[in-house]
PDB file of N, CA and C in Angstrom:
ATOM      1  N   UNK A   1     -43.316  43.364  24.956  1.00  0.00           N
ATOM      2  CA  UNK A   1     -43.590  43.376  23.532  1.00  0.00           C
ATOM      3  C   UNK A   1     -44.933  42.712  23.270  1.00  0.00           C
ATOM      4  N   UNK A   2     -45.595  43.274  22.340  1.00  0.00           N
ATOM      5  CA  UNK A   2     -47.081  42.328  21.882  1.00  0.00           C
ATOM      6  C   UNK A   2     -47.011  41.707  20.792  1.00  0.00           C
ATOM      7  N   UNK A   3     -48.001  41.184  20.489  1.00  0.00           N
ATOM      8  CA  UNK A   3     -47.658  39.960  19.870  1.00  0.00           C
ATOM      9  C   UNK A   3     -47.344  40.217  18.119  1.00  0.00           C
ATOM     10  N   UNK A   4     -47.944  41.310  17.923  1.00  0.00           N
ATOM     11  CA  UNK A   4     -47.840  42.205  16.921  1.00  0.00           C
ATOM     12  C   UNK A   4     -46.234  42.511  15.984  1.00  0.00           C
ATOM     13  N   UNK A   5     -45.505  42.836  17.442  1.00  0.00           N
ATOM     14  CA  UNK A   5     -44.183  43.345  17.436  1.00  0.00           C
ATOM     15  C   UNK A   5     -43.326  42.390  17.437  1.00  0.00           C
ATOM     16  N   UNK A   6     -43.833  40.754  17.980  1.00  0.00           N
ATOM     17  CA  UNK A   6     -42.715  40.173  18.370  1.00  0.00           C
ATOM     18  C   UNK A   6     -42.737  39.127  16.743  1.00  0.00           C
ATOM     19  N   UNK A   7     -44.157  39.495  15.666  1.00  0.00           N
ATOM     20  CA  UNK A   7     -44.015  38.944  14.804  1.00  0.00           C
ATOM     21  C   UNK A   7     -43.486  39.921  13.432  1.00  0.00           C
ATOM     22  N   UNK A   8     -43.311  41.261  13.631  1.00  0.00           N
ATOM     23  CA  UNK A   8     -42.813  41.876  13.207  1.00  0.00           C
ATOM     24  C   UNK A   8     -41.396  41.429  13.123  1.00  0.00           C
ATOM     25  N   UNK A   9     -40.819  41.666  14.247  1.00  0.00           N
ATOM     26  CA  UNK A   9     -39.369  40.701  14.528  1.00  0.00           C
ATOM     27  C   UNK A   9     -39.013  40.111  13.975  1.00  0.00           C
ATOM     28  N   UNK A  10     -39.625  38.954  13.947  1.00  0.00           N
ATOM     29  CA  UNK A  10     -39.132  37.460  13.366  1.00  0.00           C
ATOM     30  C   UNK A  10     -39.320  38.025  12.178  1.00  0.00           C
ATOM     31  N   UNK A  11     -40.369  38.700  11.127  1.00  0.00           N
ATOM     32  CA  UNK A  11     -40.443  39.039   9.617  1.00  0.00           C
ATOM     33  C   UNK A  11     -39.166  39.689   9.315  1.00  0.00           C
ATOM     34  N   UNK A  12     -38.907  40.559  10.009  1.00  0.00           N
ATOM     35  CA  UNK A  12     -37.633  40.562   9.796  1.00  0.00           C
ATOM     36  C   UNK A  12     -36.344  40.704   9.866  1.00  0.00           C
ATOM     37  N   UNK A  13     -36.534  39.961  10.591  1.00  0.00           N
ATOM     38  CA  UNK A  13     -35.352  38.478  11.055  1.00  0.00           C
ATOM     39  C   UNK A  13     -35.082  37.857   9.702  1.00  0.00           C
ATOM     40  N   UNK A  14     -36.207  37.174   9.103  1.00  0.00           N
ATOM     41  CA  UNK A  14     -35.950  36.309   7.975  1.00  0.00           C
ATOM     42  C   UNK A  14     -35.746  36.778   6.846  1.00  0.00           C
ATOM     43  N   UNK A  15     -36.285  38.141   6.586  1.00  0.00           N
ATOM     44  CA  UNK A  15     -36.055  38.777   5.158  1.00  0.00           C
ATOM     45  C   UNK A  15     -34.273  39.435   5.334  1.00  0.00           C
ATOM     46  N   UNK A  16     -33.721  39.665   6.969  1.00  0.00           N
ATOM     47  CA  UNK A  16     -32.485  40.137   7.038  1.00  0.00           C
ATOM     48  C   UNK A  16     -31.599  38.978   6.361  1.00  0.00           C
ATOM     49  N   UNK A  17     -32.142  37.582   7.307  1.00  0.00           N
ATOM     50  CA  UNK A  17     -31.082  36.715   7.036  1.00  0.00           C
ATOM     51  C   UNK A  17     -31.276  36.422   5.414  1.00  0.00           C
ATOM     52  N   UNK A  18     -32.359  35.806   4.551  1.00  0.00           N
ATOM     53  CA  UNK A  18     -32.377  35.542   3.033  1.00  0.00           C
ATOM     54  C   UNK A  18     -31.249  36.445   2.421  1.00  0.00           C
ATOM     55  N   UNK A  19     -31.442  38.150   3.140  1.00  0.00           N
ATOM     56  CA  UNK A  19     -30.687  38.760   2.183  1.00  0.00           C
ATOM     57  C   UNK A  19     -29.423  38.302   2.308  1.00  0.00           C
ATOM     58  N   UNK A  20     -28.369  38.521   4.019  1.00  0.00           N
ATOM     59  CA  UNK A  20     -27.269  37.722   3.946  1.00  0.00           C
ATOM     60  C   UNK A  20     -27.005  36.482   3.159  1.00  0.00           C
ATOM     61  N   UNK A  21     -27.650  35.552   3.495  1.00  0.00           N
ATOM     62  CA  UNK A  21     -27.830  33.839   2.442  1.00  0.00           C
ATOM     63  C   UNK A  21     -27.440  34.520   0.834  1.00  0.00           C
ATOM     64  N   UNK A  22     -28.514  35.301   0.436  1.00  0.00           N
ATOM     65  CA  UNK A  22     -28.304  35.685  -0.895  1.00  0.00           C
ATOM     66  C   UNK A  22     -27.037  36.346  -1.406  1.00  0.00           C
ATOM     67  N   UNK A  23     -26.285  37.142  -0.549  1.00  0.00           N
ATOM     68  CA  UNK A  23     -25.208  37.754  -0.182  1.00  0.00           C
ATOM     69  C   UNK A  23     -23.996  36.854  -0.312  1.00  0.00           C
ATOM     70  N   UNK A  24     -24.204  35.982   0.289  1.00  0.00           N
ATOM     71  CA  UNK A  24     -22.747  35.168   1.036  1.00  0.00           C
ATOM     72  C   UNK A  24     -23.096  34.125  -0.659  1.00  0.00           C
ATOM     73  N   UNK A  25     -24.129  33.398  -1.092  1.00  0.00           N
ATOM     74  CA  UNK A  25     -23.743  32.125  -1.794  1.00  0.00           C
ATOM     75  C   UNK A  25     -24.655  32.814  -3.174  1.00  0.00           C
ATOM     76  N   UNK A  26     -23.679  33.798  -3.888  1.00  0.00           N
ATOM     77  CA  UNK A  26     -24.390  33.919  -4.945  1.00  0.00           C
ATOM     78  C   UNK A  26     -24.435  32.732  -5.840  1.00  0.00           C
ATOM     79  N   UNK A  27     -22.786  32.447  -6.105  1.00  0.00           N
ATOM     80  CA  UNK A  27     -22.589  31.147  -7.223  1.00  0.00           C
ATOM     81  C   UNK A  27     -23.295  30.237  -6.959  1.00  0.00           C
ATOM     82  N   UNK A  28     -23.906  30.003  -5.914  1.00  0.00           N
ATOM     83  CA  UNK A  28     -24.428  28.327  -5.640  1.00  0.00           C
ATOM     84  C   UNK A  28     -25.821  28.435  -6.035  1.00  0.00           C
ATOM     85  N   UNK A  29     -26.564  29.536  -5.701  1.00  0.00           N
ATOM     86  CA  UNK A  29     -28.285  30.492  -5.735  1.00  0.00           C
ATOM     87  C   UNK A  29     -27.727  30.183  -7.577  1.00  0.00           C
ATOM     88  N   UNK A  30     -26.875  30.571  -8.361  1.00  0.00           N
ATOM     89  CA  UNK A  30     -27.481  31.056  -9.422  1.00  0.00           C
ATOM     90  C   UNK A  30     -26.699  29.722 -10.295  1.00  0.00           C
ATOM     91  N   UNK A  31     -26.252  28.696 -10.011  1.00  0.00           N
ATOM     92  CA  UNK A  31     -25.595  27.460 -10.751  1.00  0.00           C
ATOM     93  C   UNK A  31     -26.857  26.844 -10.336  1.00  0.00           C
ATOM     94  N   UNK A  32     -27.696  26.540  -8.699  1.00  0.00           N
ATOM     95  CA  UNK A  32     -28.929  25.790  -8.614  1.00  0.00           C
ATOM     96  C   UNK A  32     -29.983  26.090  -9.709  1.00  0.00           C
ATOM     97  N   UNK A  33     -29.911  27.443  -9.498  1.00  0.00           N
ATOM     98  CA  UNK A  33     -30.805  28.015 -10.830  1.00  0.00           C
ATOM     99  C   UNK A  33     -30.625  27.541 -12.447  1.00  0.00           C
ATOM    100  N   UNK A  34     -29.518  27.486 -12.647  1.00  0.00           N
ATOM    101  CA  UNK A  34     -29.952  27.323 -13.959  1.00  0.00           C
ATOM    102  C   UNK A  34     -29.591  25.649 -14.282  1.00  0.00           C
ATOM    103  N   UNK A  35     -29.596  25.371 -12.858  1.00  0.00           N
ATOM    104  CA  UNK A  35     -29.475  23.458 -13.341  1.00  0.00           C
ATOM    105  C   UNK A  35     -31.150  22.918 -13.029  1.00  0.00           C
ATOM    106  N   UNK A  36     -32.034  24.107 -12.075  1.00  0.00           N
ATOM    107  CA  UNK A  36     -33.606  23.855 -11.967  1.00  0.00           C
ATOM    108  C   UNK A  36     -34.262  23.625 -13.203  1.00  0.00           C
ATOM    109  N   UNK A  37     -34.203  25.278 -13.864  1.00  0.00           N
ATOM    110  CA  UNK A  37     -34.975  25.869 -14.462  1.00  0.00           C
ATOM    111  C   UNK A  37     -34.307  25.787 -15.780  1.00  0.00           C
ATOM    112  N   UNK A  38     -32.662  25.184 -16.264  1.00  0.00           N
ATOM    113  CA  UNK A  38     -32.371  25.113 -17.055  1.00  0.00           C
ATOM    114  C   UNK A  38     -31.641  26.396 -18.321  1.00  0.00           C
ATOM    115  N   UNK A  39     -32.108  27.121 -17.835  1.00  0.00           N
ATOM    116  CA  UNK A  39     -31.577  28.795 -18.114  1.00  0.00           C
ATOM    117  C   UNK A  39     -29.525  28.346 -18.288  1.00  0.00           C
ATOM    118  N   UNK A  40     -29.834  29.028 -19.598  1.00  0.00           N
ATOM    119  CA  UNK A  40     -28.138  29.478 -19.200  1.00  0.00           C
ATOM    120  C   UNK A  40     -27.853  30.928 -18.428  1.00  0.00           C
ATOM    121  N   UNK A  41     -27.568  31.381 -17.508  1.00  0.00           N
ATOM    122  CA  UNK A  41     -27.645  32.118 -16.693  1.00  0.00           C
ATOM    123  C   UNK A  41     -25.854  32.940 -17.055  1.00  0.00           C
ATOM    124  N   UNK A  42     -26.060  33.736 -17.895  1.00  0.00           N
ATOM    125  CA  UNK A  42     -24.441  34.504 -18.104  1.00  0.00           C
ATOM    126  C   UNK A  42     -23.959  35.120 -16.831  1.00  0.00           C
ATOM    127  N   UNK A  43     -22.910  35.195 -17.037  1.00  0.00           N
ATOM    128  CA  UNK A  43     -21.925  35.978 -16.065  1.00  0.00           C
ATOM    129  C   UNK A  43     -22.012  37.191 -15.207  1.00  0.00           C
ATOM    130  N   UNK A  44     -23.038  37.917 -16.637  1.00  0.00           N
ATOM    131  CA  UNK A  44     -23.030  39.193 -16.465  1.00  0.00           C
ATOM    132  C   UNK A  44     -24.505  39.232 -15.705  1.00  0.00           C
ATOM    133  N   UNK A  45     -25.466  38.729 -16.076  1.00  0.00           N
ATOM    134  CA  UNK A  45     -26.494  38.659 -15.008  1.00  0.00           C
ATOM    135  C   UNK A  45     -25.922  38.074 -13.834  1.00  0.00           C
ATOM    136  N   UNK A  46     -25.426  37.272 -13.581  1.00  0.00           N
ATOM    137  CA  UNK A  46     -24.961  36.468 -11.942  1.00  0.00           C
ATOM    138  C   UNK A  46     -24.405  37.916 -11.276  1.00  0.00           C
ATOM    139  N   UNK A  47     -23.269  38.800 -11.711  1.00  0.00           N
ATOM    140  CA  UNK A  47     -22.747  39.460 -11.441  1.00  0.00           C
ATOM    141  C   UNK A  47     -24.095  41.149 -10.911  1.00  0.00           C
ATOM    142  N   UNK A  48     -24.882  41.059 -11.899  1.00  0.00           N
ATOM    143  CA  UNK A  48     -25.948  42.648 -11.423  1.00  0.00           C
ATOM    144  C   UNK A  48     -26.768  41.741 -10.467  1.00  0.00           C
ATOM    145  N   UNK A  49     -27.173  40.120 -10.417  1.00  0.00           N
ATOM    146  CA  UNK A  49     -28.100  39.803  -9.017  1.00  0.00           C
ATOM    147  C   UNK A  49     -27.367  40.096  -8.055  1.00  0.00           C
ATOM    148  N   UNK A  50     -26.126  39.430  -7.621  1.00  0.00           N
ATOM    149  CA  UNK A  50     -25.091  39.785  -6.712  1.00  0.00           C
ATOM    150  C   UNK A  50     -25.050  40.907  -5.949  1.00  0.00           C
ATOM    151  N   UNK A  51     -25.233  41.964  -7.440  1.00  0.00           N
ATOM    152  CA  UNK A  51     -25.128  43.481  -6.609  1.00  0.00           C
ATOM    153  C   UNK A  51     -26.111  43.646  -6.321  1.00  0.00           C
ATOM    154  N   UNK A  52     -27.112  42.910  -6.800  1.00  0.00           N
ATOM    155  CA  UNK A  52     -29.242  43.619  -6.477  1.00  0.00           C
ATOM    156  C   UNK A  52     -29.136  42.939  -4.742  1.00  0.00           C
ATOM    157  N   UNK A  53     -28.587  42.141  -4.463  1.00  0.00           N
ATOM    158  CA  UNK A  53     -28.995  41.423  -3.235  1.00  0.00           C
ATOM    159  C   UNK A  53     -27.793  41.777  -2.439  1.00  0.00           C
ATOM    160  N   UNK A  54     -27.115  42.585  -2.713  1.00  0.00           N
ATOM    161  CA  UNK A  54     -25.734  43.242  -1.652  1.00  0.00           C
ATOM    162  C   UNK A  54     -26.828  44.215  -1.357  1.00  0.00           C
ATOM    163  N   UNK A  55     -26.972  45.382  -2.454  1.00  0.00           N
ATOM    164  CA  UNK A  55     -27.946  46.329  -2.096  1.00  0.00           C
ATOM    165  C   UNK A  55     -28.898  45.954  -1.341  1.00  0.00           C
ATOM    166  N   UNK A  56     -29.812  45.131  -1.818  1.00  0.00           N
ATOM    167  CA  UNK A  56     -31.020  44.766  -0.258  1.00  0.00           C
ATOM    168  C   UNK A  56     -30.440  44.807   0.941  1.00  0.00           C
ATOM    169  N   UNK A  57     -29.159  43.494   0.754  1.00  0.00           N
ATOM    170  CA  UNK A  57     -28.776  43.365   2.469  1.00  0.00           C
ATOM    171  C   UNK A  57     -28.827  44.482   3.051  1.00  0.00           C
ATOM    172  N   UNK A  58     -27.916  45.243   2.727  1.00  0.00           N
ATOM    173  CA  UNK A  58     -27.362  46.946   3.172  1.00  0.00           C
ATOM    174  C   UNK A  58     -28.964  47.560   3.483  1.00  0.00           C
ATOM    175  N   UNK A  59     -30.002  47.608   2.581  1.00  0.00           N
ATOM    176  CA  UNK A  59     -30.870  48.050   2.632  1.00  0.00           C
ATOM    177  C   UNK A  59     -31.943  47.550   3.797  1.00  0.00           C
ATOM    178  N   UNK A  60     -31.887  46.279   4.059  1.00  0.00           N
ATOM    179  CA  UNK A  60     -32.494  45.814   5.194  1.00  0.00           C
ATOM    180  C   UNK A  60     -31.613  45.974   6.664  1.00  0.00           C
ATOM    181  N   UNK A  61     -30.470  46.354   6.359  1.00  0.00           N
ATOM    182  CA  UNK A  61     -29.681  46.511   7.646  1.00  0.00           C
ATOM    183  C   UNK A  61     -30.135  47.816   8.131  1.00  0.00           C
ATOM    184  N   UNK A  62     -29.703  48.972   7.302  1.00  0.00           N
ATOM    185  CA  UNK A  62     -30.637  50.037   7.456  1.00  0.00           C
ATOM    186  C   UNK A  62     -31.845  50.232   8.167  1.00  0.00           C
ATOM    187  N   UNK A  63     -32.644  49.555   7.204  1.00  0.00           N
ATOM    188  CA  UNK A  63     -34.083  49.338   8.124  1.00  0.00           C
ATOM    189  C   UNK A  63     -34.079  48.995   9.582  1.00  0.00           C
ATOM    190  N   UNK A  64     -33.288  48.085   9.768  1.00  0.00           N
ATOM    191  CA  UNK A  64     -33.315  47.052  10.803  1.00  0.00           C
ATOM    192  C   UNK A  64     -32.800  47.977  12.249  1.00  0.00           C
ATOM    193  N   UNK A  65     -31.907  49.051  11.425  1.00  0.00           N
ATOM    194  CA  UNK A  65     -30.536  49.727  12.387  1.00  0.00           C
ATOM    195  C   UNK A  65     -31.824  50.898  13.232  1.00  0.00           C
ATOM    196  N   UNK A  66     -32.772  50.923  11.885  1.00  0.00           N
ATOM    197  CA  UNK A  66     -33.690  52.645  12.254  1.00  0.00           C
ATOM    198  C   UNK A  66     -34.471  52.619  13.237  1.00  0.00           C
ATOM    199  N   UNK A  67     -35.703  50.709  12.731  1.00  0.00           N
ATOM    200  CA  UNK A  67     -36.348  50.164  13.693  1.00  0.00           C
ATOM    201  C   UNK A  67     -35.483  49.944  15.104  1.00  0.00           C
ATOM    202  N   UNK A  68     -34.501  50.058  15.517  1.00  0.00           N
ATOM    203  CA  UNK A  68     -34.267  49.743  17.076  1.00  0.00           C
ATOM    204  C   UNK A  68     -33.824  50.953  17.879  1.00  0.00           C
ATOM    205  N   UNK A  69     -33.211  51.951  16.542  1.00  0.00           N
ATOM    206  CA  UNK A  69     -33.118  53.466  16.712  1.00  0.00           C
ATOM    207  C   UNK A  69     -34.342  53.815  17.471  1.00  0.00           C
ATOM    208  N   UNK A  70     -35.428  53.777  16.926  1.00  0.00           N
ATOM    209  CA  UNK A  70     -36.534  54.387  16.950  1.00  0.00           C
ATOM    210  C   UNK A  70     -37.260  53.637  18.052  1.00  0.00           C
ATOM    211  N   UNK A  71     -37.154  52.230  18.657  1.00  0.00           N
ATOM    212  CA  UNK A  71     -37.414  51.570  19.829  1.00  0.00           C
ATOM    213  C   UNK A  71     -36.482  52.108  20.853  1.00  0.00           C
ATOM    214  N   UNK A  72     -35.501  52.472  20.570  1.00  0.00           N
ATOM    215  CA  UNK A  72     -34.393  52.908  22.020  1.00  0.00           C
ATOM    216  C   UNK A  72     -35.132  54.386  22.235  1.00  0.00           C
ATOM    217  N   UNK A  73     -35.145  55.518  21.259  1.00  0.00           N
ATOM    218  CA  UNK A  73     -36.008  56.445  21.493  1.00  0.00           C
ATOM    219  C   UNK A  73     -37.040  56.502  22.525  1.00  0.00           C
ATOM    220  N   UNK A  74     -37.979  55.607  22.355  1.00  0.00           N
ATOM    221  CA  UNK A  74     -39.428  55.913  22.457  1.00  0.00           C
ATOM    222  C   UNK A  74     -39.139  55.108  24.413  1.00  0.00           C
ATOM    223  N   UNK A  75     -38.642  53.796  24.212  1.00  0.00           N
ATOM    224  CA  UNK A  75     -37.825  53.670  25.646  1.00  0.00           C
ATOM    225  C   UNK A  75     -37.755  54.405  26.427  1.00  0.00           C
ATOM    226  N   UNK A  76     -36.429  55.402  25.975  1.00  0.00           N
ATOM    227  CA  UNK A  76     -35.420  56.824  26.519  1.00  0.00           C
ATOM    228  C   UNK A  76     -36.871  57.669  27.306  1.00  0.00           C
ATOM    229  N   UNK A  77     -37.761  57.733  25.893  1.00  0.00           N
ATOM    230  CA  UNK A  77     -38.861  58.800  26.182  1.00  0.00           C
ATOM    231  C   UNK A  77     -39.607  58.456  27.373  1.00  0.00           C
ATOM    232  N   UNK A  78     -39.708  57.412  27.150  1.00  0.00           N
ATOM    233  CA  UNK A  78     -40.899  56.825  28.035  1.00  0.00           C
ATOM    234  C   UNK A  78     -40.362  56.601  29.967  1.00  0.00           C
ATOM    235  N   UNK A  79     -39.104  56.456  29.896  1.00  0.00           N
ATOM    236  CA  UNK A  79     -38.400  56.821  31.052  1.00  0.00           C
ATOM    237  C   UNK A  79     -39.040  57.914  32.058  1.00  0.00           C
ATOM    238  N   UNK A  80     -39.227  57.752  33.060  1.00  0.00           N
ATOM    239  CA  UNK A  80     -39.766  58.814  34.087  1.00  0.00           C
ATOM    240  C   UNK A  80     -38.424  59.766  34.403  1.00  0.00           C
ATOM    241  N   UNK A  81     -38.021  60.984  34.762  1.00  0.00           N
ATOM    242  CA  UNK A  81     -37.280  61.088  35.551  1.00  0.00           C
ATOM    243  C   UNK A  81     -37.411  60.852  37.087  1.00  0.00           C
ATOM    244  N   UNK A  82     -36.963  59.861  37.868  1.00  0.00           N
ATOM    245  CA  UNK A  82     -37.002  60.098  39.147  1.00  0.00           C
ATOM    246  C   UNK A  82     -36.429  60.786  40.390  1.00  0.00           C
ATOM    247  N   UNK A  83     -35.038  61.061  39.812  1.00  0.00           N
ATOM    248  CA  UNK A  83     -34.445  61.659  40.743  1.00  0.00           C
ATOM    249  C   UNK A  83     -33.773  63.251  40.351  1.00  0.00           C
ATOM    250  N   UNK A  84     -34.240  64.181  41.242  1.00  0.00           N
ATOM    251  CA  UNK A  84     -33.911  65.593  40.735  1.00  0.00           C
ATOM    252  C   UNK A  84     -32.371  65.626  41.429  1.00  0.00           C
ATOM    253  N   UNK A  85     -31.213  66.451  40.502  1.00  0.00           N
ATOM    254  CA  UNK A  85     -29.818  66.441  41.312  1.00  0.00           C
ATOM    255  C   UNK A  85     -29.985  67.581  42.100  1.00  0.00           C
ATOM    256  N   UNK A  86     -31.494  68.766  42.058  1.00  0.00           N
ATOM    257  CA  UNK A  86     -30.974  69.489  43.125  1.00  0.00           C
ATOM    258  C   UNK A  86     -32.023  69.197  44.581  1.00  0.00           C
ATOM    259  N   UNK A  87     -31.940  67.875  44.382  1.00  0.00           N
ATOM    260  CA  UNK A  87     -33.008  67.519  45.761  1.00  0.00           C
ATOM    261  C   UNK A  87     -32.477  67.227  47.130  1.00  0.00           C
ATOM    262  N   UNK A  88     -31.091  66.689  47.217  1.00  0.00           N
ATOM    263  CA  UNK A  88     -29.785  66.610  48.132  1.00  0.00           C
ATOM    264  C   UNK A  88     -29.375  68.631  48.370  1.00  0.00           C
ATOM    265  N   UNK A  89     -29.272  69.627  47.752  1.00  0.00           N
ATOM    266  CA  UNK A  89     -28.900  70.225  47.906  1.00  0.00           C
ATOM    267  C   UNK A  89     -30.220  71.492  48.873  1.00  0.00           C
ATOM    268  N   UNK A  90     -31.036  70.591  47.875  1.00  0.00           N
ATOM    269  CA  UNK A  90     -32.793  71.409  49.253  1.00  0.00           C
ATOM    270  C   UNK A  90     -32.722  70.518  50.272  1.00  0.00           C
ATOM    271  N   UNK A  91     -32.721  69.470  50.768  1.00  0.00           N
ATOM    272  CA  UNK A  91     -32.575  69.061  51.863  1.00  0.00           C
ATOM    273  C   UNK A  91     -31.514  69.482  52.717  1.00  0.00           C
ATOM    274  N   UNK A  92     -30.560  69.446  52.434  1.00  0.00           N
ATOM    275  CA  UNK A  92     -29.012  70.125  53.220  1.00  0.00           C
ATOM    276  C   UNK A  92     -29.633  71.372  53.592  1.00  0.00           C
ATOM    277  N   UNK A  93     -30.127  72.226  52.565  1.00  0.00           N
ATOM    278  CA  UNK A  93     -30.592  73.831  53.119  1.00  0.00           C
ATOM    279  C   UNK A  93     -31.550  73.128  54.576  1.00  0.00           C
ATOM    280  N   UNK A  94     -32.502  72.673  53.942  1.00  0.00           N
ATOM    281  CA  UNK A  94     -33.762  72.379  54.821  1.00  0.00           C
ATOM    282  C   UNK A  94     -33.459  72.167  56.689  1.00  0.00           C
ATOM    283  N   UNK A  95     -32.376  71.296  56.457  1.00  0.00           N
ATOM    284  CA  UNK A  95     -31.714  70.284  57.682  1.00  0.00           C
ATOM    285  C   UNK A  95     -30.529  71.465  58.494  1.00  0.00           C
ATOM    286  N   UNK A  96     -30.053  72.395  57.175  1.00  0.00           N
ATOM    287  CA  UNK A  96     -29.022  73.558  58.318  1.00  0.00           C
ATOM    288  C   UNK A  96     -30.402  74.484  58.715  1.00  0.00           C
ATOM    289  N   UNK A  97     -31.494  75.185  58.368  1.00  0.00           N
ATOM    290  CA  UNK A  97     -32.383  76.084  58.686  1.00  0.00           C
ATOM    291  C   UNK A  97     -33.204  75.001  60.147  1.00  0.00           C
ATOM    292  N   UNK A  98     -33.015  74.035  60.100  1.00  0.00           N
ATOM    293  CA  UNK A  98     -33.889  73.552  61.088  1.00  0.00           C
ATOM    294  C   UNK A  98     -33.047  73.759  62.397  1.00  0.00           C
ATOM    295  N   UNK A  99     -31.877  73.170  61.843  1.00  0.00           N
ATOM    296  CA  UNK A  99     -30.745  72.738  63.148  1.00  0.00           C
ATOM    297  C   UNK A  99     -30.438  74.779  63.811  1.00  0.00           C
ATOM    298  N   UNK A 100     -30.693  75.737  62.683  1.00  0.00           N
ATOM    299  CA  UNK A 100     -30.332  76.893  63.187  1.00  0.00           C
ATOM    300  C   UNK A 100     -28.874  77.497  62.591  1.00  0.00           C
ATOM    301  N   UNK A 101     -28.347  76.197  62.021  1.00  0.00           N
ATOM    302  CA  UNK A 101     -26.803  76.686  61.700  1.00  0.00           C
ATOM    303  C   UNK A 101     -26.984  77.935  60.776  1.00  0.00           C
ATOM    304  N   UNK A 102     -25.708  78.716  59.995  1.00  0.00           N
ATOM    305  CA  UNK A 102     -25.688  79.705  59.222  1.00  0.00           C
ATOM    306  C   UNK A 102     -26.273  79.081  57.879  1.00  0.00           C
ATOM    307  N   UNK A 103     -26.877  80.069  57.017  1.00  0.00           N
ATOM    308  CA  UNK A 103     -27.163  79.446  55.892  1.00  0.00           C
ATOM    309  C   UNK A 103     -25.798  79.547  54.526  1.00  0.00           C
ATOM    310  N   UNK A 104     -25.034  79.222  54.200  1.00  0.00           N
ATOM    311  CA  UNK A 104     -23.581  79.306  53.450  1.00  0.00           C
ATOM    312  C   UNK A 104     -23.790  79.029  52.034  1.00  0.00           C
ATOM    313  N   UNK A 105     -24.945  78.088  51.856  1.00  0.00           N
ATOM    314  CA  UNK A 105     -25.036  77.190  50.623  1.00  0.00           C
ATOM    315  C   UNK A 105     -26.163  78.450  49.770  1.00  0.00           C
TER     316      UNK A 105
END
């Protein structure tokens, strides 16, 4: 990996996890909030952030699922083939035509 990729990673790494964090402790994210900033913060907003930051998570999982999709790909691709399965079966010919036996195969 270069160094490029391995800070790609970690970016997001951290925007995955915030979204979980945001996910898992809405009440606590939005009671800190309005004891900061003083806001009375209704119900009904706590309740559409909740869903805005479920949606991200999901939405960065996605991302996250495509980016390694798309690294296993290029992997797969990049793979040589080395071994042919009919290369045992030309040698066997090769080894009965030498020895003289019948050819059967």
């Amino acid at each position: 990996m270069t160094m490029l990729d391995i800070d790609t990673l970690e970016k997001d790494n951290k925007i995955l996890r915030a979204a979980m964090l945001k996910k898992r402790y809405p009440n606590v994210i939005m009671k800190s909030q309005k004891q900061a900033l003083g806001k009375a913060l209704d119900e009904k907003n706590m309740k559409k952030k909740a869903a805005l930051w479920e949606k991200q998570l999901q939405e960065e999982k996605v991302k996250l699922r495509e980016k390694d999709k798309e690294a296993a790909r290029i992997a797969i691709a990049s793979i040589k083939r080395t071994v042919n399965f009919g290369d045992g079966l030309e040698a066997e010919r090769d080894l009965m035509s030498i020895i003289g036996a019948p050819n059967r195969l």
